[in-house]
Protein backbone atom coordinates (compact mmCIF):
# COMPACT_ATOMS: atom_id res chain seq x y z
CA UNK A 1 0.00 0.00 0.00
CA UNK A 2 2.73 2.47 0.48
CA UNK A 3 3.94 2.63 -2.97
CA UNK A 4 0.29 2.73 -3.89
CA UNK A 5 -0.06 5.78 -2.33
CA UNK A 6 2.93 7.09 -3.37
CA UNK A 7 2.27 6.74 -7.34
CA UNK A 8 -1.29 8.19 -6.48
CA UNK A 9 -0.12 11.15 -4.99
CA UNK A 10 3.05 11.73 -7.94
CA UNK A 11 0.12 11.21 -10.23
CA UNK A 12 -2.20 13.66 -8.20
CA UNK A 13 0.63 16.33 -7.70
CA UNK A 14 1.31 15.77 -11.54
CA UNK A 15 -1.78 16.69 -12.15
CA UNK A 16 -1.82 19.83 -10.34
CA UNK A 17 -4.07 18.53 -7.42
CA UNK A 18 -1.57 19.50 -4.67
CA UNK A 19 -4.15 19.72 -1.81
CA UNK A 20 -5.13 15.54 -2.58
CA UNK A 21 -1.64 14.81 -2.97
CA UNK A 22 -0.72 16.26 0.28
CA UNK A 23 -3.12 14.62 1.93
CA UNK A 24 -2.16 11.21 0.43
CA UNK A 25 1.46 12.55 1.55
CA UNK A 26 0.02 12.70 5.48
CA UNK A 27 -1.93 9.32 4.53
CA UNK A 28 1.99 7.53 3.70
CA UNK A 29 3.38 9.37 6.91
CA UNK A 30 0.93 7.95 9.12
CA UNK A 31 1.99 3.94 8.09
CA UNK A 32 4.08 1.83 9.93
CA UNK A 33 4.88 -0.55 7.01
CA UNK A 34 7.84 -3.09 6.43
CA UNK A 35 7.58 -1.80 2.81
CA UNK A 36 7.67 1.42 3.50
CA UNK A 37 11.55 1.70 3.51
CA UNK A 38 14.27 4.40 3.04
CA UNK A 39 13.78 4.76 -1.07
CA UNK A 40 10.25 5.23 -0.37
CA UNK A 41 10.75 7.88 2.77
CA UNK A 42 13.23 9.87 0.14
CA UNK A 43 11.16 9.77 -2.66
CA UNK A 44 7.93 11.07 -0.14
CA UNK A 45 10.25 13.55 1.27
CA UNK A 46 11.19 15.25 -2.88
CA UNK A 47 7.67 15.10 -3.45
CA UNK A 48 6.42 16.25 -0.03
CA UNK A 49 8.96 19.39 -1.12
CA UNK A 50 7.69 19.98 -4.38
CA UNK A 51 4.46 20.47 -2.91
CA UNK A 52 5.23 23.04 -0.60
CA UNK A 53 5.33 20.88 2.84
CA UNK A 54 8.52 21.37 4.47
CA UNK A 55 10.49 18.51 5.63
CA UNK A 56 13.17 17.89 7.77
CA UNK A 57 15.99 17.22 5.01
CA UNK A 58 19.57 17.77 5.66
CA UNK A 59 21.30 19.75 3.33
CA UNK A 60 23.06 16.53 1.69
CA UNK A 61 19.85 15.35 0.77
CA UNK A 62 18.65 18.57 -0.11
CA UNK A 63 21.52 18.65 -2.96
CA UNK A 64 20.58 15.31 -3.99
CA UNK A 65 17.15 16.02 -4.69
CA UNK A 66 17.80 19.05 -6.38
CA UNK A 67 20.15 17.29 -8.48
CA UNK A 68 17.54 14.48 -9.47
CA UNK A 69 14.92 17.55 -10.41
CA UNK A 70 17.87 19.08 -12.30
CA UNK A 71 18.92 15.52 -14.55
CA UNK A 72 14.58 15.26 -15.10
CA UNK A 73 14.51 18.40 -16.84
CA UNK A 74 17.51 17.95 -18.55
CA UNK A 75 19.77 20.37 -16.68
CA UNK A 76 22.63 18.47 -16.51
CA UNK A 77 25.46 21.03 -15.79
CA UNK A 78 23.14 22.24 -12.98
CA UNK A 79 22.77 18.33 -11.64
CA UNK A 80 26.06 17.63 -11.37
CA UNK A 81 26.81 20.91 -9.73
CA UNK A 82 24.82 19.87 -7.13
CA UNK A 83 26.34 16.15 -6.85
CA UNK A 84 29.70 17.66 -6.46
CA UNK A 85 28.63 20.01 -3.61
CA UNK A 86 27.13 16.99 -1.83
CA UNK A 87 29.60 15.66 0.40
CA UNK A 88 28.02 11.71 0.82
CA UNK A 89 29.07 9.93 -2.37
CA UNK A 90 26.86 6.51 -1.85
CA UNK A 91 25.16 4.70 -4.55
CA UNK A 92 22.21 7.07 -5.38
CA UNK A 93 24.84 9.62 -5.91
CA UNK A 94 27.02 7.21 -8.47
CA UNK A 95 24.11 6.74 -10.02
CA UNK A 96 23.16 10.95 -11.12
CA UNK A 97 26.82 11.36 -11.58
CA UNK A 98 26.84 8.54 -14.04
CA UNK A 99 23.60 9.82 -15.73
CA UNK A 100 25.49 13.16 -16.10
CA UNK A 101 28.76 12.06 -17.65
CA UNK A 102 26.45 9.75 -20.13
CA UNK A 103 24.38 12.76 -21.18
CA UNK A 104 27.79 14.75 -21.68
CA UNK A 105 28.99 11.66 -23.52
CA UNK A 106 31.98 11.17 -20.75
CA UNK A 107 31.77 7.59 -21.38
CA UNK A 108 35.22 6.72 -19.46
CA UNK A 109 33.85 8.36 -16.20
CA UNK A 110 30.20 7.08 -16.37
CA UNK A 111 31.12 3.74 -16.46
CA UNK A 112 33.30 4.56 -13.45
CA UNK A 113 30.20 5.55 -11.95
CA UNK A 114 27.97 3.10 -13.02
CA UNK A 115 30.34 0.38 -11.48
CA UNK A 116 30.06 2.17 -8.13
CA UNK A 117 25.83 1.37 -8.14
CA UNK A 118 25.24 -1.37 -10.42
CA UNK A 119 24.74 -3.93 -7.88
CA UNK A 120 21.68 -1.33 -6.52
CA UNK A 121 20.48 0.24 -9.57
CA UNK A 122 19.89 -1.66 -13.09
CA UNK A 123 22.72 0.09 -15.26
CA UNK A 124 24.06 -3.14 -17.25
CA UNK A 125 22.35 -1.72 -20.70
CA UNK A 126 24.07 1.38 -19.85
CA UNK A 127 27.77 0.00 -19.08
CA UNK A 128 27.07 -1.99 -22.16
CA UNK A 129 26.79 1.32 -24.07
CA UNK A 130 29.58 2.93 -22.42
CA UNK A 131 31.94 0.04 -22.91
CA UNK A 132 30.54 -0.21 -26.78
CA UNK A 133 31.35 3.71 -27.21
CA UNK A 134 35.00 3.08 -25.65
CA UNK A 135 35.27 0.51 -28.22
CA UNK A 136 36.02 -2.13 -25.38
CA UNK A 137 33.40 -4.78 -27.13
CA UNK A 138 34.93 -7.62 -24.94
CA UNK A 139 33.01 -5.96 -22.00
CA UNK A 140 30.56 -4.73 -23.88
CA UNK A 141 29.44 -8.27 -25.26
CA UNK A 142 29.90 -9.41 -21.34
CA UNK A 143 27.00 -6.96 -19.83
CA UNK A 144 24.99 -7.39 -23.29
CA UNK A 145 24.71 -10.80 -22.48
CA UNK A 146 24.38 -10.17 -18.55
CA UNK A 147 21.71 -7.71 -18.78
């Protein structure tokens, strides 16, 4: 039920229907849920920002968030400004900085990046690209045929 909610109220903020999406937002804050884990909380907590309820965010995760609004509307200077300010590097953060250097065709330094998260986020298509583009086709064949 949590990510249920959480769709609905993207879908209802998308939409423009802030009021019912905040108050599927307070809905989600009231569960206690197993499934309602940390990449659930984070992704509440961006859209709980975007409409207009504060939340208790530390800075770090403040950057990150603006980063993943920047790389969505296809500010990518702007995102990875933001990644570099951000002083926790963990796998989320891999992950944006590897979606920058792709955009900015950085292939070398992507798949750098993409190493650092692939066992959390599904990036083999896109290390199968980079390694293709860096005319390593060894590796590329390996995650074409792992992915």
């Amino acid at each position: 039920e949590p990510l249920a909610l959480l769709r609905e109220a993207e879908q209802a903020a998308s939409n423009g229907r802030i009021p019912y999406a905040r108050e599927l937002l307070e809905r989600l804050e009231g569960l206690s849920s197993p499934l309602y884990g940390p990449e659930l909380r984070r992704k509440a907590a961006m859209l709980r920002c975007r409409c207009g309820i504060s939340a208790d965010i530390p800075e770090d995760n403040a950057l990150l968030m603006k980063a993943e609004r920047a790389l969505k509307e296809k500010r990518f200077s702007d995102a990875e400004r933001y990644l570099l300010a951000r002083d926790h590097r963990d796998a989320h953060w891999h992950h944006l900085m590897a979606e920058c250097r792709f955009q900015a065709e950085d292939y070398a330094a992507a798949k750098d990046h993409y190493h650092h998260c692939e066992e959390a986020f599904p990036v083999r298509q896109r290390l199968e690209i980079c390694y293709r583009e860096l005319e390593d086709f060894r590796m590329a064949y390996f995650y074409a045929k792992k992915g």
